[in-house]
C-alpha atoms as a PDB file:
ATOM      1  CA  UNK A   1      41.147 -73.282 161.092  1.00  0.00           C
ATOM      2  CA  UNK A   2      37.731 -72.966 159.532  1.00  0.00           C
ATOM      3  CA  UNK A   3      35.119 -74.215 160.774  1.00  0.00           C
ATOM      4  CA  UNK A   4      32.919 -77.423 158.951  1.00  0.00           C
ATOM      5  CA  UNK A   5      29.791 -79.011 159.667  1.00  0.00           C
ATOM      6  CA  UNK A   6      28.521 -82.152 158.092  1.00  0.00           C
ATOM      7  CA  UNK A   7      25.959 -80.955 155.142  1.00  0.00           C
ATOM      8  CA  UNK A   8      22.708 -82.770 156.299  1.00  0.00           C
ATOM      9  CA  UNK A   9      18.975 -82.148 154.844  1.00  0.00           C
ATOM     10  CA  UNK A  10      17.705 -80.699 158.458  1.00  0.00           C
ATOM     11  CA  UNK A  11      20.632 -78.084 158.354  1.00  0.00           C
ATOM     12  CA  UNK A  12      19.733 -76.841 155.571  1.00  0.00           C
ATOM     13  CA  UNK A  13      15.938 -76.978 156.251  1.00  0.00           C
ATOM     14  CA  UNK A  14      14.123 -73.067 155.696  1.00  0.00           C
ATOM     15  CA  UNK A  15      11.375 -74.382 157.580  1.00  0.00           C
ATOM     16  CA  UNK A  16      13.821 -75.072 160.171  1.00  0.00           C
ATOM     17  CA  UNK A  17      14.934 -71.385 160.663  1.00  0.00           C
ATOM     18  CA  UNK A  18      11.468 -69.907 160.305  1.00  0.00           C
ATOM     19  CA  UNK A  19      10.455 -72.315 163.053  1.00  0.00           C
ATOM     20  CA  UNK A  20      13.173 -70.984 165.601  1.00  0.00           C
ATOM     21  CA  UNK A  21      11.991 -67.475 164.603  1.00  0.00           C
ATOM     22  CA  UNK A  22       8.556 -67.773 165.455  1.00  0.00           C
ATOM     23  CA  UNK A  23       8.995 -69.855 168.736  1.00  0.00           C
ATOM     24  CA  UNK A  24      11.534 -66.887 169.928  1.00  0.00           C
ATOM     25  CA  UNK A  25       9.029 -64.243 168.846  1.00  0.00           C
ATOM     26  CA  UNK A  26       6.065 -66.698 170.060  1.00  0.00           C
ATOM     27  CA  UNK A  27       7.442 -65.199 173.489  1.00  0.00           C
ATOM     28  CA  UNK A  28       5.395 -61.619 172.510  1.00  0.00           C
ATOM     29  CA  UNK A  29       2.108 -63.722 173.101  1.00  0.00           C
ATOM     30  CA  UNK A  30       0.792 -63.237 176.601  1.00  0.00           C
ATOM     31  CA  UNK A  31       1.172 -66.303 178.347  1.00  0.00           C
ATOM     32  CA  UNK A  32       1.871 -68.078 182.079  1.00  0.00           C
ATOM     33  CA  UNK A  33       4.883 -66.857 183.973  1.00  0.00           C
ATOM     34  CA  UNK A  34       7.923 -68.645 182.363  1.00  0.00           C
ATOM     35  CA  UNK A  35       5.869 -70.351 180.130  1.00  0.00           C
ATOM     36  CA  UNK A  36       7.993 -69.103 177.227  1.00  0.00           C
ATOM     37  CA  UNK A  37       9.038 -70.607 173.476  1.00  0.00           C
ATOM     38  CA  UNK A  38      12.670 -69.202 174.059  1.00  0.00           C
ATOM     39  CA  UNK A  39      13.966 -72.345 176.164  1.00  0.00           C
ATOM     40  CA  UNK A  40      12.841 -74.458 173.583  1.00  0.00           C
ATOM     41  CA  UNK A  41      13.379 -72.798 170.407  1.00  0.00           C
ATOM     42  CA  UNK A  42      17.325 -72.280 171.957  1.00  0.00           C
ATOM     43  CA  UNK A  43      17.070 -75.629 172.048  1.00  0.00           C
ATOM     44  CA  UNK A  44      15.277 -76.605 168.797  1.00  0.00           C
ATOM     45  CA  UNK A  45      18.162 -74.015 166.927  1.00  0.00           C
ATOM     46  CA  UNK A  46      21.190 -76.194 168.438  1.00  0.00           C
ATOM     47  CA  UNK A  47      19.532 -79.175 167.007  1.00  0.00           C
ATOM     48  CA  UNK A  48      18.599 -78.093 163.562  1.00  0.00           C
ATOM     49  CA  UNK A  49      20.658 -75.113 162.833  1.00  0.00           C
ATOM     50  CA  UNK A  50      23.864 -74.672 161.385  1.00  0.00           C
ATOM     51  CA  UNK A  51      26.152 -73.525 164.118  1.00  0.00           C
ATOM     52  CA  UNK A  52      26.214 -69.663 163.480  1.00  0.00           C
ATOM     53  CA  UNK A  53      22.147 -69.201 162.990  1.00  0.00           C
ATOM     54  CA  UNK A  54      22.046 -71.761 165.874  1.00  0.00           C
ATOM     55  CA  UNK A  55      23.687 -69.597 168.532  1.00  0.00           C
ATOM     56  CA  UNK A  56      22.737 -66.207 166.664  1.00  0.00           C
ATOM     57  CA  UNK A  57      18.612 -66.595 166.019  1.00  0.00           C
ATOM     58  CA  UNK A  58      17.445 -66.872 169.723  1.00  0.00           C
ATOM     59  CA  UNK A  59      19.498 -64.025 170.795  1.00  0.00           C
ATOM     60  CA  UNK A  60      18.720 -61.952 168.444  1.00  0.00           C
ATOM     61  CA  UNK A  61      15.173 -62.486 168.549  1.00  0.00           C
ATOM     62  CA  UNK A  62      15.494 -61.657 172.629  1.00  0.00           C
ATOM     63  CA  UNK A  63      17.395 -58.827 171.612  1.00  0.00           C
ATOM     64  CA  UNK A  64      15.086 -57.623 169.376  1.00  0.00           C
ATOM     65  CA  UNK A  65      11.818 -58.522 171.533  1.00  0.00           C
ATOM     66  CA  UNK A  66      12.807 -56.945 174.984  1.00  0.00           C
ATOM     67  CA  UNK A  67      12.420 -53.881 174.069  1.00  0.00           C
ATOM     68  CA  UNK A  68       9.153 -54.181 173.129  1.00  0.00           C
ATOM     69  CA  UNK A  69       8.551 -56.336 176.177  1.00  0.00           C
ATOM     70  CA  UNK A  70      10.235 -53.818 178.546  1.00  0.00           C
ATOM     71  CA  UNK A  71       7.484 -51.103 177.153  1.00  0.00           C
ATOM     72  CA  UNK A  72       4.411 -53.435 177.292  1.00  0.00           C
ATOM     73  CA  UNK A  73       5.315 -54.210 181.403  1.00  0.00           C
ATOM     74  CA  UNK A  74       6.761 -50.991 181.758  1.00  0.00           C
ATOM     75  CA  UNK A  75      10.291 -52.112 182.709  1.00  0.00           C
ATOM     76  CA  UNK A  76      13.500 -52.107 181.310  1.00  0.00           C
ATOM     77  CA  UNK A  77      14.421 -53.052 178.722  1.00  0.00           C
ATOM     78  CA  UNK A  78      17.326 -54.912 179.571  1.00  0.00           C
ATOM     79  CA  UNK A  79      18.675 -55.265 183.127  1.00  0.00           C
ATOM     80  CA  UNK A  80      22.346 -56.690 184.936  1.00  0.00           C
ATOM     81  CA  UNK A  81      20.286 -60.515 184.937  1.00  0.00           C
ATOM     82  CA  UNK A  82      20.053 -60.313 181.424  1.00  0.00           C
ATOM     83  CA  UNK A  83      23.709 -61.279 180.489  1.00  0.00           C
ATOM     84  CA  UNK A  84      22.746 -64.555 182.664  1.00  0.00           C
ATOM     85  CA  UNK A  85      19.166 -65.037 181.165  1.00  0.00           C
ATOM     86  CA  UNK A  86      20.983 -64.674 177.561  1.00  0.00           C
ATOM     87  CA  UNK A  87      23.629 -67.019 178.681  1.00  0.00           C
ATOM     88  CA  UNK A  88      21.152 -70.033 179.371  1.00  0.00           C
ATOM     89  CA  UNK A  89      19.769 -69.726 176.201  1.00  0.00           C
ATOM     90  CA  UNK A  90      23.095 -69.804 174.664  1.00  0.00           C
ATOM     91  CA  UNK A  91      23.776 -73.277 176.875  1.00  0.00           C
ATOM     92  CA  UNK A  92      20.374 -74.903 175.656  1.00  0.00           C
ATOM     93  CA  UNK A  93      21.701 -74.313 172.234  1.00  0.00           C
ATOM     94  CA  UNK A  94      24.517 -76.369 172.900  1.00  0.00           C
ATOM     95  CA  UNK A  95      23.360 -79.119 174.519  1.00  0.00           C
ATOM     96  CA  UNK A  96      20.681 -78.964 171.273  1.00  0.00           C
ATOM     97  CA  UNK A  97      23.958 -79.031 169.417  1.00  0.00           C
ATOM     98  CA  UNK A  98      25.515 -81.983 171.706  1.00  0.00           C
ATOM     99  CA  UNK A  99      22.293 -84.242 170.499  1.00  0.00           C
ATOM    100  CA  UNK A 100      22.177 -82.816 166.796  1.00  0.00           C
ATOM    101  CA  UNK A 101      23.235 -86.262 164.871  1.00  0.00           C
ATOM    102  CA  UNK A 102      21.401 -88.528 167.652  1.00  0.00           C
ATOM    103  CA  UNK A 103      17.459 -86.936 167.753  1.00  0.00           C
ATOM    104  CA  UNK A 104      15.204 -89.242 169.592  1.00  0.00           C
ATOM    105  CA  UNK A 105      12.065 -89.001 171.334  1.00  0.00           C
ATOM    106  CA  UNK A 106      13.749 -89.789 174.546  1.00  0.00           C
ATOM    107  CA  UNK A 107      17.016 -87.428 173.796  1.00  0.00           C
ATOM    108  CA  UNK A 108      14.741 -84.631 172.937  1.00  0.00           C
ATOM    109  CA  UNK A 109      12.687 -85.238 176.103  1.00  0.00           C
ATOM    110  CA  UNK A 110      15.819 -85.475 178.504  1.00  0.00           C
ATOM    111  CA  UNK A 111      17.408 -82.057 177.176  1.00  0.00           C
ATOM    112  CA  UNK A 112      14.231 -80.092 177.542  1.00  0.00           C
ATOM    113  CA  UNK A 113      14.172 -80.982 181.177  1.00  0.00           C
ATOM    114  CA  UNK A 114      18.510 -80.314 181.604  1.00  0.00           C
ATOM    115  CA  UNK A 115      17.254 -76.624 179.782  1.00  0.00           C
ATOM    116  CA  UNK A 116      14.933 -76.228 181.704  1.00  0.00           C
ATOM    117  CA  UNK A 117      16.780 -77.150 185.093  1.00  0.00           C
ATOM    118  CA  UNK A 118      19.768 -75.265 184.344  1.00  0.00           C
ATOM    119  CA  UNK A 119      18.008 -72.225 182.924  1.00  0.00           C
ATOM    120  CA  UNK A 120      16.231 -72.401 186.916  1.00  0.00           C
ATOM    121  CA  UNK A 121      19.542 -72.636 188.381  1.00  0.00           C
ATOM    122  CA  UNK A 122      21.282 -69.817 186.490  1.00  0.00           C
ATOM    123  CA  UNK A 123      18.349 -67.406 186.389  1.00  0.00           C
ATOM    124  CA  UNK A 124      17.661 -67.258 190.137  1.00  0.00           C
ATOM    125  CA  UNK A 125      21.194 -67.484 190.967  1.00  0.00           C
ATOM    126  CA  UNK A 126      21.517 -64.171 188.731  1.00  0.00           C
ATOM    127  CA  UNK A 127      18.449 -62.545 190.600  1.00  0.00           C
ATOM    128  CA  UNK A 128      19.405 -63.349 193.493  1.00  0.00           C
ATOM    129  CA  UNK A 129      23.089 -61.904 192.507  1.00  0.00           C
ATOM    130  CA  UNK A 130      21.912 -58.554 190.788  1.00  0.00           C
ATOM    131  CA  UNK A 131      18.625 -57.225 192.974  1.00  0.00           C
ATOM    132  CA  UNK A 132      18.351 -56.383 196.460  1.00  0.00           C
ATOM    133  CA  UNK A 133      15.120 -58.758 197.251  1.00  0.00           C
ATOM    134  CA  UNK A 134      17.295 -61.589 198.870  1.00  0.00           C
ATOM    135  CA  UNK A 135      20.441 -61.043 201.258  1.00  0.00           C
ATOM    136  CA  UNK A 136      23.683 -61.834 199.921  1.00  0.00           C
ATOM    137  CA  UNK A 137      24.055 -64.976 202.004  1.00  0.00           C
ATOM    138  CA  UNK A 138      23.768 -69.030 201.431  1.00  0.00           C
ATOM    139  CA  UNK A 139      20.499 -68.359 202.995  1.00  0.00           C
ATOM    140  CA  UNK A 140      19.125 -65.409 200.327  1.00  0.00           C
ATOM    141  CA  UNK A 141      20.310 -67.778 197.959  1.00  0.00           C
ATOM    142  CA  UNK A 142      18.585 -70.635 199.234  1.00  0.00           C
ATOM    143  CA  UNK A 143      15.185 -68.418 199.547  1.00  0.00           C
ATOM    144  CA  UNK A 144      15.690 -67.616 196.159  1.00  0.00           C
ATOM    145  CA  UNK A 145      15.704 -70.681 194.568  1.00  0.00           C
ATOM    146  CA  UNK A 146      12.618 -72.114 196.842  1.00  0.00           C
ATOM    147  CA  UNK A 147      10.655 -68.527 195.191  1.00  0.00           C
ATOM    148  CA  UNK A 148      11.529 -70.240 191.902  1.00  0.00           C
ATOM    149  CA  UNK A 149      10.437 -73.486 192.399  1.00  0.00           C
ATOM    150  CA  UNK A 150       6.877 -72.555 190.895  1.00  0.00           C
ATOM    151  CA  UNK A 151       8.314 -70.655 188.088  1.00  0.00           C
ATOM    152  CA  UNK A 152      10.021 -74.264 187.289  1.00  0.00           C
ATOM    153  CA  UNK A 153       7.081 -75.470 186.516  1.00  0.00           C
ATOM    154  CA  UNK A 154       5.797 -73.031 184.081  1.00  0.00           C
ATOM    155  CA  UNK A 155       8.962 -73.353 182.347  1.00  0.00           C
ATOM    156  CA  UNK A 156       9.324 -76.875 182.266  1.00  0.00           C
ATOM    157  CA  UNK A 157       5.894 -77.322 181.058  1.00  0.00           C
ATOM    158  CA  UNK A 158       6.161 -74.424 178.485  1.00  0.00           C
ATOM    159  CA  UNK A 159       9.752 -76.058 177.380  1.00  0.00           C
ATOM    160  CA  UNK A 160       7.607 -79.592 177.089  1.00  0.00           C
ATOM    161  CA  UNK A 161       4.586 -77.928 174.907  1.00  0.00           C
ATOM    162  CA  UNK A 162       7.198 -76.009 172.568  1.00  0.00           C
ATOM    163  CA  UNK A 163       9.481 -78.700 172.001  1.00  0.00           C
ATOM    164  CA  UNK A 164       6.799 -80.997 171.201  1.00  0.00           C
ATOM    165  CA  UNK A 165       5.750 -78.514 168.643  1.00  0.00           C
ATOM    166  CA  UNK A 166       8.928 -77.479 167.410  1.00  0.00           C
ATOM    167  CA  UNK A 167      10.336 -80.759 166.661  1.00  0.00           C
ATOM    168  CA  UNK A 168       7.383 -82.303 165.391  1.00  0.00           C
ATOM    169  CA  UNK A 169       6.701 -79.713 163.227  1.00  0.00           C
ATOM    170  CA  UNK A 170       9.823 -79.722 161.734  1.00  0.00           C
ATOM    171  CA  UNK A 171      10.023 -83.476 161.126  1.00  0.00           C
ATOM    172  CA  UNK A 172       6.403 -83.385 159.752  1.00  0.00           C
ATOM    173  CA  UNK A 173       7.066 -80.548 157.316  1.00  0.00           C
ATOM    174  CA  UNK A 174      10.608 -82.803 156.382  1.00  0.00           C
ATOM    175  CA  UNK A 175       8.223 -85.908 155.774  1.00  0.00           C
ATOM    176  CA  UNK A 176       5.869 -83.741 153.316  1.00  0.00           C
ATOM    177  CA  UNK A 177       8.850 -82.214 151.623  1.00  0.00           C
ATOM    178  CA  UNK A 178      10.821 -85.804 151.242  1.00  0.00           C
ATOM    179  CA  UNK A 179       7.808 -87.736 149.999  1.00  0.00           C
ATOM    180  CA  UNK A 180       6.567 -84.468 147.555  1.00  0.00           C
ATOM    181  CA  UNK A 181      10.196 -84.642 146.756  1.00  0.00           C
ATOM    182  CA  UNK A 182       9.619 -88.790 145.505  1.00  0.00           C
ATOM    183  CA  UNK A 183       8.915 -89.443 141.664  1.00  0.00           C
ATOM    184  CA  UNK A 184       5.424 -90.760 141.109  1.00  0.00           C
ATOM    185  CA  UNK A 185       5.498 -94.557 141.195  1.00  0.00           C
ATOM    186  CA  UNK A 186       4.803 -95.936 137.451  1.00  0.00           C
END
C-alpha cells in the first residue's frame, strides 16, 4: 500500500527543510549542556515535513555531526547510548507528526515539554544501561535519573528557545511568502 499524505503549503515549504537543517547542525555551536536544537528541530521536522524528510533530516544531520563532535571533545564518535539518544529524536518526530494538522501555540508548547521529558527518561535510562558509572540496580537507576535532573533543565529550556524559533520562523517566512504571493490591490 503506498503511502499518501495530504498536499498542504507547509509540507511543501523549502524554508521548512532548510530550517530543520540548520537547527540539527545549530547543535555544532558551543552551547550549555543539553541545551541543543536537535530536540526541537526533531520536533519542528514531524510537524512540517513530509513523512520521509521528517524522520530522515534529524538523523542524518546527528549522523553526520557526531563525528565531528566526537573529535572536537575527543570521544567517540558514536557509543552503545546512541541507538537510544537517536531513538528519542525519532519519537519527538512523531509526536511533531501526531500534532501536524492541529499547530497551536499551546500544542506546540505541550510537545516540547513531552520531548523533552521523554528524551530525559530514555537518555539516562540508556546511560545508566550501557556505562559502568551507576550499579545495575533500581537504586543506580534511580541515582541516575536524580544526576539528570539538571541536564532537564538545559534541555527543556534549549527545546523552549528552539521551538520558539523554529516555528515562528517558519510561519513568519509563510506570512511573507503568502502575502508577496497576493496580486496588488487595484
Amino acid at each position: 500500500m503506498k503511502r499518501t499524505e495530504p498536499e498542504h503549503a507547509a509540507h511543501k515549504s523549502p524554508a521548512a527543510l532548510l530550517l530543520t537543517v540548520a537547527g540539527v547542525l545549530g547543535r555544532l555551536i558551543p552551547h550549555p549542556p543539553n541545551f541543543a536544537p536537535v530536540g526541537a528541530a526533531s520536533l519542528f521536522s514531524g510537524a512540517k515535513l513530509p513523512w520521509w524528510q521528517a524522520y530522515l533530516v534529524p538523523i542524518a544531520v546527528m549522523a553526520a555531526t557526531d563525528p565531528i563532535l566526537g573529535a572536537y571533545y575527543g570521544v567517540p564518535a558514536f557509543s552503545r547510548a546512541q541507538i537510544f539518544i537517536y531513538a528519542s529524536f525519532l519519537i519527538s518526530v512523531a509526536i511533531g507528526r501526531a500534532m501536524r494538522h492541529r499547530l497551536t501555540v499551546p500544542r506546540i508548547a505541550a510537545a516540547t515539554l513531552l520531548c523533552a521529558t521523554q528524551f530525559f527518561f530514555i537518555t539516562n535510562f540508556a546511560v545508566w544501561l550501557t556505562s559502568t558509572i551507576y550499579p545495575a540496580t533500581p537504586a543506580g537507576l534511580a541515582a541516575c535519573y536524580i544526576a539528570g535532573i539538571p541536564f532537564f533543565g538545559w534541555t527543556l529550556a534549549g527545546n523552549v528557545v528552539y521551538s520558539a524559533v523554529l516555528f515562528g520562523l517558519e510561519a513568519w517566512i509563510s506570512r511573507l511568502t503568502q502575502a508577496r504571493a497576493q496580486p496588488a490591490a487595484a
